[in-house]
PDB file of N, CA and C in Angstrom:
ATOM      1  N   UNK A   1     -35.108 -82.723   4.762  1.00  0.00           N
ATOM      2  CA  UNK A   1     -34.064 -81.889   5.356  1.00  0.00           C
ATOM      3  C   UNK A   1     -34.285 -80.432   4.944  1.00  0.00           C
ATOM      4  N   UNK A   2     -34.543 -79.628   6.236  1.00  0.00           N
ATOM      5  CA  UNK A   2     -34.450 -78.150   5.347  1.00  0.00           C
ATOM      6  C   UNK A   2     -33.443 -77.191   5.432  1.00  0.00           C
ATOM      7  N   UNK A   3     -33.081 -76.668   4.316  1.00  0.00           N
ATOM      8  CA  UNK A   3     -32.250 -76.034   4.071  1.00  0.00           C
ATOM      9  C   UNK A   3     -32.253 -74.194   3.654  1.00  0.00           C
ATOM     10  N   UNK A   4     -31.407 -73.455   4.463  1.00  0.00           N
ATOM     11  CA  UNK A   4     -31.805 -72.371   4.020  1.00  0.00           C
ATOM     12  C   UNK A   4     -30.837 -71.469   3.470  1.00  0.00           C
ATOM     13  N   UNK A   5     -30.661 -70.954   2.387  1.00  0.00           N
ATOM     14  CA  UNK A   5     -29.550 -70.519   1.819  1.00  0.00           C
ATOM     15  C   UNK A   5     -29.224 -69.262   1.184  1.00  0.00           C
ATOM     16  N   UNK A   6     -28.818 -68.113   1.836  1.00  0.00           N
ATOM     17  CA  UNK A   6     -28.620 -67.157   1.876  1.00  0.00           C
ATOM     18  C   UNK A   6     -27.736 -66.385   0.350  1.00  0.00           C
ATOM     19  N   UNK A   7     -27.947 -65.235  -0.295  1.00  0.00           N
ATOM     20  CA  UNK A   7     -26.851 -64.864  -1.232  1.00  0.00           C
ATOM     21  C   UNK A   7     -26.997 -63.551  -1.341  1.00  0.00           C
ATOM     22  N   UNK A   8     -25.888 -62.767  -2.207  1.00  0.00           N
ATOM     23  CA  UNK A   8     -26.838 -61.717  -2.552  1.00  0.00           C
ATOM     24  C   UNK A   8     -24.897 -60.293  -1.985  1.00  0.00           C
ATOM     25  N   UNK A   9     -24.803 -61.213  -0.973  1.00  0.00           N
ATOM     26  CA  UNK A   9     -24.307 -59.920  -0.143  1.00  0.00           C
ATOM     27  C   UNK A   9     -22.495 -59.680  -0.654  1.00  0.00           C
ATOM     28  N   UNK A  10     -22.071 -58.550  -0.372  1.00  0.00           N
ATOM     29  CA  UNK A  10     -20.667 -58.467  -0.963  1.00  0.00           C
ATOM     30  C   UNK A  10     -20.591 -56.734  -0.308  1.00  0.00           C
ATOM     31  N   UNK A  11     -19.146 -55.935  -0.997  1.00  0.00           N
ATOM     32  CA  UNK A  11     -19.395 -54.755  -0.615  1.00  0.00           C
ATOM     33  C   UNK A  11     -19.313 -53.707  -1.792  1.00  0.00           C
ATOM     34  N   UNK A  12     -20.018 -52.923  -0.901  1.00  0.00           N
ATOM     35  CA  UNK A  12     -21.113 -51.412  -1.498  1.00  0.00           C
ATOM     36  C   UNK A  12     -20.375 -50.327  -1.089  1.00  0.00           C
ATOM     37  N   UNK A  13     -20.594 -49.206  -1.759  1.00  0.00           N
ATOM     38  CA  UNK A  13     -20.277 -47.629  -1.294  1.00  0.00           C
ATOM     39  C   UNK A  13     -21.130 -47.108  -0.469  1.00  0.00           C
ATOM     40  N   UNK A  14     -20.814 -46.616   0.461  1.00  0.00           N
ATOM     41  CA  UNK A  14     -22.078 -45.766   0.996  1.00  0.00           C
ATOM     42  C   UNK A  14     -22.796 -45.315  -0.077  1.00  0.00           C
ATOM     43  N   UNK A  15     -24.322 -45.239   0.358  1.00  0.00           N
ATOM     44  CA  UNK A  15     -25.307 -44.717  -0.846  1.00  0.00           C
ATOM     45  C   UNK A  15     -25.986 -45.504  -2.102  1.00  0.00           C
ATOM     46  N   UNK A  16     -25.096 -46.885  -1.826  1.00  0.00           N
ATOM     47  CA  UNK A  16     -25.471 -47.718  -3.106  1.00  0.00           C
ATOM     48  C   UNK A  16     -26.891 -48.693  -2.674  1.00  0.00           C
ATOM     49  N   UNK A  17     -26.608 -49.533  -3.418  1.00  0.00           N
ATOM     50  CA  UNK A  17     -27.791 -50.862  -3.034  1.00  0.00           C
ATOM     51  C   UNK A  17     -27.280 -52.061  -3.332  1.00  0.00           C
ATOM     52  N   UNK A  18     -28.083 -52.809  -2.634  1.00  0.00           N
ATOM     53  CA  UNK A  18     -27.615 -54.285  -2.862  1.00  0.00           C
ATOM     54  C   UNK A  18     -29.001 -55.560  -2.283  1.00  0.00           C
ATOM     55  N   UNK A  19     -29.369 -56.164  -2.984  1.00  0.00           N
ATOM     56  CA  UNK A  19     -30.462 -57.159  -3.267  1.00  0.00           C
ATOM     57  C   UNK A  19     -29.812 -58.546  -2.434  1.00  0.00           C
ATOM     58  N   UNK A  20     -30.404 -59.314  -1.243  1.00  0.00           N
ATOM     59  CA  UNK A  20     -29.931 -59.965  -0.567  1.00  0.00           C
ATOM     60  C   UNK A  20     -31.104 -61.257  -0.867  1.00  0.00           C
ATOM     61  N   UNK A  21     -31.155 -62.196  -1.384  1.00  0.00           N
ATOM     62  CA  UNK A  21     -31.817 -63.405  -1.852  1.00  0.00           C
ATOM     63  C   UNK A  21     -31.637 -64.972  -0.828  1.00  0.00           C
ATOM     64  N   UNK A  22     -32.449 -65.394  -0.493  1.00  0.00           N
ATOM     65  CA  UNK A  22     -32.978 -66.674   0.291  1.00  0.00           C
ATOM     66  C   UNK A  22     -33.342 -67.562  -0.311  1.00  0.00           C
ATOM     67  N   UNK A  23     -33.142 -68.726  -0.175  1.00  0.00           N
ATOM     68  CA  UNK A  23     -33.997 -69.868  -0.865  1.00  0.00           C
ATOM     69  C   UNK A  23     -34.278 -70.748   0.294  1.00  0.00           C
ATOM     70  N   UNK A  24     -35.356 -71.351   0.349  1.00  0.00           N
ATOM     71  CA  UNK A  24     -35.534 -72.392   1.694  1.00  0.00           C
ATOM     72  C   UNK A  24     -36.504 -73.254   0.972  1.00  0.00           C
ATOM     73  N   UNK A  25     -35.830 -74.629   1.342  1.00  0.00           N
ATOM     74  CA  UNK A  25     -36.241 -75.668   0.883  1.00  0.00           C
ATOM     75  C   UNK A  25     -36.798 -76.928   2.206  1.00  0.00           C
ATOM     76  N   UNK A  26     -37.556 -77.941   1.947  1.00  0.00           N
ATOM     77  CA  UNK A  26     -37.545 -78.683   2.980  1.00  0.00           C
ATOM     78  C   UNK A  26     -38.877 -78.304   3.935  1.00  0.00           C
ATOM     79  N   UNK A  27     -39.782 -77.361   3.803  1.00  0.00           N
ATOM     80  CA  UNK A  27     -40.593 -76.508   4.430  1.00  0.00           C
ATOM     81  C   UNK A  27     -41.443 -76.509   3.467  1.00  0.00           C
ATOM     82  N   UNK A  28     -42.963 -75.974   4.122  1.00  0.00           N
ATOM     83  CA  UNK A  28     -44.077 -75.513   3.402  1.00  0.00           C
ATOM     84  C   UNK A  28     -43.958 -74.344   3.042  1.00  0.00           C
ATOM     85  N   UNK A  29     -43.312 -73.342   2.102  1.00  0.00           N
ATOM     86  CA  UNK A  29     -42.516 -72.788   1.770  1.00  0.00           C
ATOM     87  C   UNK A  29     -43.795 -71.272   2.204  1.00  0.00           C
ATOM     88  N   UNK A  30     -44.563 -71.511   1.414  1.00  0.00           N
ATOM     89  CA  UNK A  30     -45.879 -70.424   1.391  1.00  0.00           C
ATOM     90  C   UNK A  30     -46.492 -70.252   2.671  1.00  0.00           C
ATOM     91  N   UNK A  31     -46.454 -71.483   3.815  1.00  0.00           N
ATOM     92  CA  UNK A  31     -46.903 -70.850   5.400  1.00  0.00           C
ATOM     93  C   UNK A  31     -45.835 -70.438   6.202  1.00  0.00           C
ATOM     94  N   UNK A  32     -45.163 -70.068   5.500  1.00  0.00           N
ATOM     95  CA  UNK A  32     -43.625 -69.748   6.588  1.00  0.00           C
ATOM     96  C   UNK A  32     -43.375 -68.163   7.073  1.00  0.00           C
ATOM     97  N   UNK A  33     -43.312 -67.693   8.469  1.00  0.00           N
ATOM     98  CA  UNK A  33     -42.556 -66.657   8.351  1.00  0.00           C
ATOM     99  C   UNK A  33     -41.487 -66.472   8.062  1.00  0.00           C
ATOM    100  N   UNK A  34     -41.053 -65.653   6.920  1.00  0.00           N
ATOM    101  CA  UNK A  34     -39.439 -65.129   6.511  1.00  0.00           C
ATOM    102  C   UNK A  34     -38.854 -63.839   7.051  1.00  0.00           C
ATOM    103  N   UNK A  35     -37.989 -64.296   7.930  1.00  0.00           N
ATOM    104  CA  UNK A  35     -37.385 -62.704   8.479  1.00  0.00           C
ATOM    105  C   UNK A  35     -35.493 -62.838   8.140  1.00  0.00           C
ATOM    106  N   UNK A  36     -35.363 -61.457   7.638  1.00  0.00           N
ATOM    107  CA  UNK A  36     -34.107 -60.904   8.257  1.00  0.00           C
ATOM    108  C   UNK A  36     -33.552 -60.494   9.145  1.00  0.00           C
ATOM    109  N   UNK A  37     -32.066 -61.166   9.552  1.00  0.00           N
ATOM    110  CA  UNK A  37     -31.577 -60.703  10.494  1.00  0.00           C
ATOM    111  C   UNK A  37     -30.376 -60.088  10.560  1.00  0.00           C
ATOM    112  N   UNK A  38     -29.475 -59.140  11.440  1.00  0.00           N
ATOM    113  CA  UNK A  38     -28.209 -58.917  10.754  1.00  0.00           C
ATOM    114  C   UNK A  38     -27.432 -59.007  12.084  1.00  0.00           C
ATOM    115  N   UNK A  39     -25.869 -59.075  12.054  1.00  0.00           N
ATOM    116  CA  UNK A  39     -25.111 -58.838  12.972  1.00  0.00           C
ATOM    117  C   UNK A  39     -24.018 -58.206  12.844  1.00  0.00           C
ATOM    118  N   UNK A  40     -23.695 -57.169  13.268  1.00  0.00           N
ATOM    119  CA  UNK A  40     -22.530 -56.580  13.159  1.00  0.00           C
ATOM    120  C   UNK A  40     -21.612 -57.015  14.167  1.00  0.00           C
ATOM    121  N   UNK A  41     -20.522 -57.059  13.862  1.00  0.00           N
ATOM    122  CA  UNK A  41     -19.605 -57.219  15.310  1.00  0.00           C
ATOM    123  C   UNK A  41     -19.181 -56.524  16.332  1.00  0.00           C
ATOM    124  N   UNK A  42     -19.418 -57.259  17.423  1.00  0.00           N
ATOM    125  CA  UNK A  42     -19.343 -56.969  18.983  1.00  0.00           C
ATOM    126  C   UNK A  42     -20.807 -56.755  19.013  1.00  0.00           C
ATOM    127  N   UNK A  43     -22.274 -56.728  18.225  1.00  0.00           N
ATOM    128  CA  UNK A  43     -23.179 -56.436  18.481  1.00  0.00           C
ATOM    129  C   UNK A  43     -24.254 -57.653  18.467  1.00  0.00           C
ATOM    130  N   UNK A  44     -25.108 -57.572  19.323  1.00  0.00           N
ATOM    131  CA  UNK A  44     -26.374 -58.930  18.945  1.00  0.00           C
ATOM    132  C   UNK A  44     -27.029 -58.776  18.085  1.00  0.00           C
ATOM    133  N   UNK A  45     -27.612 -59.677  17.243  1.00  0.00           N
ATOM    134  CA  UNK A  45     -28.710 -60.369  16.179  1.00  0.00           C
ATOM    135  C   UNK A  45     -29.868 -59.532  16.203  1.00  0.00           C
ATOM    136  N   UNK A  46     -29.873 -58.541  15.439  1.00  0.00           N
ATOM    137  CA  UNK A  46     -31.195 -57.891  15.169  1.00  0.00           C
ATOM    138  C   UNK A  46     -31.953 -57.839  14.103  1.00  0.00           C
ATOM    139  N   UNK A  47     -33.366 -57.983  14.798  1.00  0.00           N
ATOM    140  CA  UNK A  47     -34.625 -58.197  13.399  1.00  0.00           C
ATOM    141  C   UNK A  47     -34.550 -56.882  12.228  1.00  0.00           C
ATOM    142  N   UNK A  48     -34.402 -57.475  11.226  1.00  0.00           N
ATOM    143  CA  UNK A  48     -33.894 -56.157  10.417  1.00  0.00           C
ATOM    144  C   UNK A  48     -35.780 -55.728   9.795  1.00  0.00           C
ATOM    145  N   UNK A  49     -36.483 -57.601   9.359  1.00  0.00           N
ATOM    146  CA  UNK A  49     -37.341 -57.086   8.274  1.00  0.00           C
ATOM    147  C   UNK A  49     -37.982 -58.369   8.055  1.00  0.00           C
ATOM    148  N   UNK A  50     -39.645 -58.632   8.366  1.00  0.00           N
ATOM    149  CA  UNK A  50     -40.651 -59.557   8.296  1.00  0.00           C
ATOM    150  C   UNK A  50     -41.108 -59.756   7.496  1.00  0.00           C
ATOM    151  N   UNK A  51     -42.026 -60.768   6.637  1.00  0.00           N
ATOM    152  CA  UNK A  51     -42.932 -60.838   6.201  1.00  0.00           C
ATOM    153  C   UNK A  51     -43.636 -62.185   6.342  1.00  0.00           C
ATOM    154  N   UNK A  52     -44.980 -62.126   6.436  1.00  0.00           N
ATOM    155  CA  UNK A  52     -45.483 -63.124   7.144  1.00  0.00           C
ATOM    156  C   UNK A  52     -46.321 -64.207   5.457  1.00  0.00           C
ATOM    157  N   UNK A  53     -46.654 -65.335   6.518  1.00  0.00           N
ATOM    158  CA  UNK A  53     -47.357 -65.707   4.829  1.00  0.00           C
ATOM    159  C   UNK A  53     -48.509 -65.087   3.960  1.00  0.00           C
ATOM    160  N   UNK A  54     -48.842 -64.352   4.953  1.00  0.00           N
ATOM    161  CA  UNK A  54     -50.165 -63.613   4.097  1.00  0.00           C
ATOM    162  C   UNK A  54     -49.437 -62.356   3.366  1.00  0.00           C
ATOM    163  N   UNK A  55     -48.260 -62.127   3.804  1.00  0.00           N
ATOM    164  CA  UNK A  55     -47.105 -60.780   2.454  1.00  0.00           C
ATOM    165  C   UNK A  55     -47.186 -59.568   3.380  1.00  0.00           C
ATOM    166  N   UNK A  56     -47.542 -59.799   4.814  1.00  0.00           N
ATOM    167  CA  UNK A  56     -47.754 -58.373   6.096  1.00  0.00           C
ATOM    168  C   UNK A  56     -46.388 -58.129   6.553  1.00  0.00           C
ATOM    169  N   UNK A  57     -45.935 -57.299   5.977  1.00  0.00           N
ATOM    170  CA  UNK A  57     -44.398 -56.126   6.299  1.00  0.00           C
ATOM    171  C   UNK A  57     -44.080 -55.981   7.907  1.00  0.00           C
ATOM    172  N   UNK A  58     -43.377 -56.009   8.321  1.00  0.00           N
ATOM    173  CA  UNK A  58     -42.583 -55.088   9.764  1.00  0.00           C
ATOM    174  C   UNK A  58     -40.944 -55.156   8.900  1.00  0.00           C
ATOM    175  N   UNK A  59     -40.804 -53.757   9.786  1.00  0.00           N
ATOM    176  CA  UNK A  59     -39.230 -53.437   9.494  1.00  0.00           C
ATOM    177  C   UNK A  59     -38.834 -52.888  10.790  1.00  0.00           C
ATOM    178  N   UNK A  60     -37.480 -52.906  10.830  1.00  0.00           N
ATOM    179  CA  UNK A  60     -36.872 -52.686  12.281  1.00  0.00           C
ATOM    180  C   UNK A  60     -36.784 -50.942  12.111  1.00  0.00           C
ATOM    181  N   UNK A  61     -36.991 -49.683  13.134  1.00  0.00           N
ATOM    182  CA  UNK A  61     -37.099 -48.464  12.430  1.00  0.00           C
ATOM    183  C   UNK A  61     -35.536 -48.015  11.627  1.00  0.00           C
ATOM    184  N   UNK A  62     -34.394 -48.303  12.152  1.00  0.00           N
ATOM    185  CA  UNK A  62     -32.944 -48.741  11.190  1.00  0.00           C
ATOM    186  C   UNK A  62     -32.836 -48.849   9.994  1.00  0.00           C
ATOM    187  N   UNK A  63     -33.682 -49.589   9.406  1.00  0.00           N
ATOM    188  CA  UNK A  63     -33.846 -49.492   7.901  1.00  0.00           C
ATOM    189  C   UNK A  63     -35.295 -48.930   7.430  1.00  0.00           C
ATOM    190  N   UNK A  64     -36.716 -48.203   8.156  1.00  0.00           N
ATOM    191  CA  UNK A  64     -37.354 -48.087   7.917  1.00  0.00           C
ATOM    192  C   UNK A  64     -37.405 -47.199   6.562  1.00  0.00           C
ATOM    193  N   UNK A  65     -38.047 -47.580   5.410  1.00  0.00           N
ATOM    194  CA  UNK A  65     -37.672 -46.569   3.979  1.00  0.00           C
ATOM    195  C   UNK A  65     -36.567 -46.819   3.442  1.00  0.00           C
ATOM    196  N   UNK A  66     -35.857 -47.291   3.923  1.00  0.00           N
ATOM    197  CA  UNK A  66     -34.440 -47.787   2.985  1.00  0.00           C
ATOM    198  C   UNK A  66     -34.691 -49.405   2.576  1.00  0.00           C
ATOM    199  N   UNK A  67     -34.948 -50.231   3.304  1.00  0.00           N
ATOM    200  CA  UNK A  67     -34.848 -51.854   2.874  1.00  0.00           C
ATOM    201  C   UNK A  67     -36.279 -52.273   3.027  1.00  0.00           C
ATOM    202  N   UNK A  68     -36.408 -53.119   1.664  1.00  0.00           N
ATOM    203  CA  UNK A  68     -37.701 -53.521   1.004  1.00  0.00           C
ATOM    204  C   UNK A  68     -37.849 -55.479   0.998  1.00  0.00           C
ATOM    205  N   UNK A  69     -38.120 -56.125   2.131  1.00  0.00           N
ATOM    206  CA  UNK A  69     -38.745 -57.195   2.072  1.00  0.00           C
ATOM    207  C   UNK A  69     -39.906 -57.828   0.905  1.00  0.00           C
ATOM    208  N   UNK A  70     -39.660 -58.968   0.209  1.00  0.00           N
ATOM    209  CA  UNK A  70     -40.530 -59.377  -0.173  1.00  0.00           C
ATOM    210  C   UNK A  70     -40.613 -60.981  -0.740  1.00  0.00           C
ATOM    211  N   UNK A  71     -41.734 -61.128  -1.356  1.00  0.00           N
ATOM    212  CA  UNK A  71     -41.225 -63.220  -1.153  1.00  0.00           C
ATOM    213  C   UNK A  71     -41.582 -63.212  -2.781  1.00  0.00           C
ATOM    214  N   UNK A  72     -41.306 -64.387  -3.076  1.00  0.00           N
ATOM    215  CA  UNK A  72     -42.135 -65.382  -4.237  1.00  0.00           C
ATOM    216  C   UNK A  72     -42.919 -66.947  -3.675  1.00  0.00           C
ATOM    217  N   UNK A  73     -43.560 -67.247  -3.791  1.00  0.00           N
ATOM    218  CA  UNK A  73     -43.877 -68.362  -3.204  1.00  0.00           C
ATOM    219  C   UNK A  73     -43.479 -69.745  -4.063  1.00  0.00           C
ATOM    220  N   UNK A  74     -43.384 -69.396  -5.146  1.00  0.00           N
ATOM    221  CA  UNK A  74     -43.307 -70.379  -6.250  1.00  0.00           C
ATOM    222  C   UNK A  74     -41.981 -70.284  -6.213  1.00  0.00           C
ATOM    223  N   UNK A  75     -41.002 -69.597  -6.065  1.00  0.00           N
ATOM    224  CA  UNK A  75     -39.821 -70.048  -6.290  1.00  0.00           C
ATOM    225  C   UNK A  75     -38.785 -70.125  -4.664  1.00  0.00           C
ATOM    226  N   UNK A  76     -40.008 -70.138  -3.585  1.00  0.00           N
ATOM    227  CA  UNK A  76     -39.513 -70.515  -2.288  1.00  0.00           C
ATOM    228  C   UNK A  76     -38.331 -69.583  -2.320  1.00  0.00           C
ATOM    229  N   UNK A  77     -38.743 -68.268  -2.411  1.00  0.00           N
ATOM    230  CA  UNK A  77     -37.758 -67.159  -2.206  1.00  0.00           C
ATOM    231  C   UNK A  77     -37.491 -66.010  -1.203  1.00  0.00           C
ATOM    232  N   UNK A  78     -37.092 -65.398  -0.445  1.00  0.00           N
ATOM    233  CA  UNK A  78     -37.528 -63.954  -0.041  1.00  0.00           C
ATOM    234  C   UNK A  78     -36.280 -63.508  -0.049  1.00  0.00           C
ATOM    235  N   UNK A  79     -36.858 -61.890  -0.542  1.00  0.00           N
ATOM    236  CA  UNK A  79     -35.396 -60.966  -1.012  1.00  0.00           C
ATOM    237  C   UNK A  79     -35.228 -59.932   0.360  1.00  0.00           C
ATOM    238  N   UNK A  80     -34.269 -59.792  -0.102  1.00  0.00           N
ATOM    239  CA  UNK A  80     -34.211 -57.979   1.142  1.00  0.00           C
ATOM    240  C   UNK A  80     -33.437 -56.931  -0.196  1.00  0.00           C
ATOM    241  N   UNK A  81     -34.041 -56.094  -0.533  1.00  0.00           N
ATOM    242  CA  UNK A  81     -33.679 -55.287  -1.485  1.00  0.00           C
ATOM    243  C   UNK A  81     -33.633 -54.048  -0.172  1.00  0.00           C
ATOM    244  N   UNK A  82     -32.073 -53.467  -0.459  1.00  0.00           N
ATOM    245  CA  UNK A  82     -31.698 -52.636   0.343  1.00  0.00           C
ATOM    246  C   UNK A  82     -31.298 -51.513  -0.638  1.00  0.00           C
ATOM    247  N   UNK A  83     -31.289 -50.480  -0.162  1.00  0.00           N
ATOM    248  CA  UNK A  83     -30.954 -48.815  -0.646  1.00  0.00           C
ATOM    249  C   UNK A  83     -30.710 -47.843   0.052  1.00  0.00           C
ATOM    250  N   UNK A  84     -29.871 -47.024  -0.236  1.00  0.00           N
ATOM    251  CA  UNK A  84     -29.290 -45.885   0.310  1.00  0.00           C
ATOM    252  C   UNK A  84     -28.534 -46.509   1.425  1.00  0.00           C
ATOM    253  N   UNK A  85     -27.338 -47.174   1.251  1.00  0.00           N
ATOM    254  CA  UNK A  85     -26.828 -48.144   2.398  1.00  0.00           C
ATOM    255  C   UNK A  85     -25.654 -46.845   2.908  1.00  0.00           C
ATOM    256  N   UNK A  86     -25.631 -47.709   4.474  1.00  0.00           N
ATOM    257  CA  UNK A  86     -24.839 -46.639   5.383  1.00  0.00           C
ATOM    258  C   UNK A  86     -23.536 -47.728   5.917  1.00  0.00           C
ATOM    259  N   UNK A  87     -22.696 -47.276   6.033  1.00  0.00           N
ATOM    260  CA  UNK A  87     -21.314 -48.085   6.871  1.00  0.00           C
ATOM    261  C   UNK A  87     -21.847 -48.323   8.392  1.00  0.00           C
ATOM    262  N   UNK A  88     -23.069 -48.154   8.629  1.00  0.00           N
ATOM    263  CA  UNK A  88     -23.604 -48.735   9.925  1.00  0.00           C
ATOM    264  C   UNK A  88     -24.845 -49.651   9.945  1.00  0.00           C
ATOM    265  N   UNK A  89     -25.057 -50.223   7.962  1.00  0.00           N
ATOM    266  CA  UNK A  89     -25.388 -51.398   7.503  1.00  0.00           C
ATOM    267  C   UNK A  89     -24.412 -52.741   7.354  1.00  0.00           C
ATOM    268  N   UNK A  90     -23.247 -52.608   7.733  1.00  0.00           N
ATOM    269  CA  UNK A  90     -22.207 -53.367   7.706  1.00  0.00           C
ATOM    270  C   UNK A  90     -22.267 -54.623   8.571  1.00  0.00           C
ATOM    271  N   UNK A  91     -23.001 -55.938   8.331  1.00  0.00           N
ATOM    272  CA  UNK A  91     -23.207 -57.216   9.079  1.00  0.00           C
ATOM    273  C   UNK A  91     -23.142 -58.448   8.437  1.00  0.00           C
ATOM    274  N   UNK A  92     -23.572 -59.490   9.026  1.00  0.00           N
ATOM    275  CA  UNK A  92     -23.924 -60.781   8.205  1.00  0.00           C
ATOM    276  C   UNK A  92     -25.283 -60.242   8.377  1.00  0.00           C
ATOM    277  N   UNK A  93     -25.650 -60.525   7.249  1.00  0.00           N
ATOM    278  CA  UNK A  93     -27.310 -60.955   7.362  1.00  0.00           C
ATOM    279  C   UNK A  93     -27.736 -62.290   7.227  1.00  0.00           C
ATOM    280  N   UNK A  94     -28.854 -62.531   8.113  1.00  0.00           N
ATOM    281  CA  UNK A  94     -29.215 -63.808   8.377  1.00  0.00           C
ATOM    282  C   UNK A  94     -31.029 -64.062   7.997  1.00  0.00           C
ATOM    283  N   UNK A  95     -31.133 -65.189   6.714  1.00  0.00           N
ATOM    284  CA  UNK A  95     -32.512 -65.174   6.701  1.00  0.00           C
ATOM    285  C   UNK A  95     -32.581 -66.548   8.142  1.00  0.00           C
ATOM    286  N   UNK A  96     -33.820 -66.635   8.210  1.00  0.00           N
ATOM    287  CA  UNK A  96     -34.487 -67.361   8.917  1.00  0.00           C
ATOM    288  C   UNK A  96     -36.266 -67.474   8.910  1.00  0.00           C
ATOM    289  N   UNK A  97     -36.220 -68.419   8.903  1.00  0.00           N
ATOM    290  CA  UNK A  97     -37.306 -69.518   8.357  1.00  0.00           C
ATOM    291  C   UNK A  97     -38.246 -70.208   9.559  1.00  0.00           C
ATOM    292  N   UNK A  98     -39.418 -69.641   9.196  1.00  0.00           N
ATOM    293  CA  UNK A  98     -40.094 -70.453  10.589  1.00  0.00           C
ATOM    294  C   UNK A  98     -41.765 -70.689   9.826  1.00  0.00           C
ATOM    295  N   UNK A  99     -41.616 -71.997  10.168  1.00  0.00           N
ATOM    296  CA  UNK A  99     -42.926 -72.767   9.931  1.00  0.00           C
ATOM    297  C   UNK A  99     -42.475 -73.997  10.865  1.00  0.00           C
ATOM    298  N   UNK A 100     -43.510 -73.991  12.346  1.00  0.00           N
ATOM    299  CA  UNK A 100     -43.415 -74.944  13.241  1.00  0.00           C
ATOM    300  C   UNK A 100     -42.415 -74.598  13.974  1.00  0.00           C
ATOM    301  N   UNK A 101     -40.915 -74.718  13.196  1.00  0.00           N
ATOM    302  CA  UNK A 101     -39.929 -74.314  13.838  1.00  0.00           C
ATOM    303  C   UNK A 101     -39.268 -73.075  13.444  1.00  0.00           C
ATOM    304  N   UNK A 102     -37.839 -73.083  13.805  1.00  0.00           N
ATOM    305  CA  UNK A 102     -36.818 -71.999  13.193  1.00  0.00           C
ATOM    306  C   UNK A 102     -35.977 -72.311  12.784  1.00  0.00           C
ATOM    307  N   UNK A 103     -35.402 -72.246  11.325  1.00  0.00           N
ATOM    308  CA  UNK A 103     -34.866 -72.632  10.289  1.00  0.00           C
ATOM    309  C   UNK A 103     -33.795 -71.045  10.296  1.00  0.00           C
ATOM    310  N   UNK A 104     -32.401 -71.384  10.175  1.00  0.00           N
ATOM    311  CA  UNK A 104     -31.155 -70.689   9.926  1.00  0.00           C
ATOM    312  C   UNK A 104     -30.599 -70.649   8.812  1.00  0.00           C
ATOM    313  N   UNK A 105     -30.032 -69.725   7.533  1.00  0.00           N
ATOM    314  CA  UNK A 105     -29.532 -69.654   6.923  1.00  0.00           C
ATOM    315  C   UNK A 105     -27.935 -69.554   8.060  1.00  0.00           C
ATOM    316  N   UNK A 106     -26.605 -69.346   6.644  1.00  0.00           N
ATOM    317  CA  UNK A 106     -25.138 -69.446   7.207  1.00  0.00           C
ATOM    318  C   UNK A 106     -24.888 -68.072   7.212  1.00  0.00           C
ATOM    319  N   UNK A 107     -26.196 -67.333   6.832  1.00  0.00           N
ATOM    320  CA  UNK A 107     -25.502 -65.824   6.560  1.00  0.00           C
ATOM    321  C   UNK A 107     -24.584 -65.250   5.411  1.00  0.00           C
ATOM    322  N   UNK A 108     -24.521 -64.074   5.053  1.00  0.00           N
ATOM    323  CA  UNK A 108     -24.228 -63.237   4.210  1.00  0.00           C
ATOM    324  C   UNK A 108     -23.625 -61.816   4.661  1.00  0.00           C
ATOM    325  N   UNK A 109     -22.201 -61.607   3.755  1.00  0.00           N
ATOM    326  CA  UNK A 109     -21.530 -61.005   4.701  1.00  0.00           C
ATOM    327  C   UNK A 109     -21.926 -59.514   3.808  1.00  0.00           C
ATOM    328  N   UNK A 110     -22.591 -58.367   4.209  1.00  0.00           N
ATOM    329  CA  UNK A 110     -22.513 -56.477   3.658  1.00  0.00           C
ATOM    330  C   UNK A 110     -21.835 -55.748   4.126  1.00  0.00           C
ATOM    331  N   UNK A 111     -21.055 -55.396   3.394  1.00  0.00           N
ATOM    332  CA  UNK A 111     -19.962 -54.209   3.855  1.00  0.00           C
ATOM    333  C   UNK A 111     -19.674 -52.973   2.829  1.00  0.00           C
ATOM    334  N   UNK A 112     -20.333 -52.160   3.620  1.00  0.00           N
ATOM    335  CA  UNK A 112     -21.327 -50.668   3.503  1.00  0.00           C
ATOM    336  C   UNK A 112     -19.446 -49.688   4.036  1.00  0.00           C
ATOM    337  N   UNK A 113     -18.829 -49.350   2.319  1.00  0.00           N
ATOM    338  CA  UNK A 113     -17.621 -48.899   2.506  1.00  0.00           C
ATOM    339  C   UNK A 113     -17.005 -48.212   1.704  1.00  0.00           C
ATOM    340  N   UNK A 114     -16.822 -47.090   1.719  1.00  0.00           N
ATOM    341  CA  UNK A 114     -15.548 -46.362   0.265  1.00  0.00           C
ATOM    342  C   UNK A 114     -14.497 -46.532   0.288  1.00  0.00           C
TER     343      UNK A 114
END
């Protein structure tokens, strides 16, 4: 059964940071693409931030220089380390998991607020 399980998220000041953590289990953890996704409301599901199994980066240009993708393989992890956050970072973020298929985390709620 695989499972994918999102943490990390809560709310921030404008300007702060906040480290968004995945675990996915159930999968070949090391051939998997890991991407972020986010949704704000009233808005659709956008690719925030890639990394493929070989550790090859894309970022959506939205966070380009501000949010930092990256994995562990051994501990079947990938983070989204975010910085310099804006109140128009304010979504669930959603990891998702693909090896063969596409694997959903429940999401994680950021709210980018003074």
């Amino acid at each position: 059964q695989v499972q994918v399980v999102e943490s990390g998220g809560g709310l921030v000041q404008p300007g702060g940071s906040l480290r968004l953590s995945c675990t996915a289990s159930g999968i070949i953890f090391s051939a998997s693409e890991m991407r972020w996704y986010r949704q704000a409301p009233g808005k659709h599901r956008e690719l925030v931030a890639t990394i493929t199994s070989a550790r090859s980066t894309r970022y959506a240009d939205s966070i380009k220089g501000r949010f930092t993708i990256s994995r562990d393989n051994a501990q079947n992890t990938v983070w989204l380390q975010m910085f310099s956050l804006k109140p128009e970072d304010t979504a669930v973020y959603y990891c998702n998991a693909i090896q063969l298929y596409s694997y959903w985390g429940q999401g994680t709620q950021v709210t980018v607020s003074s």
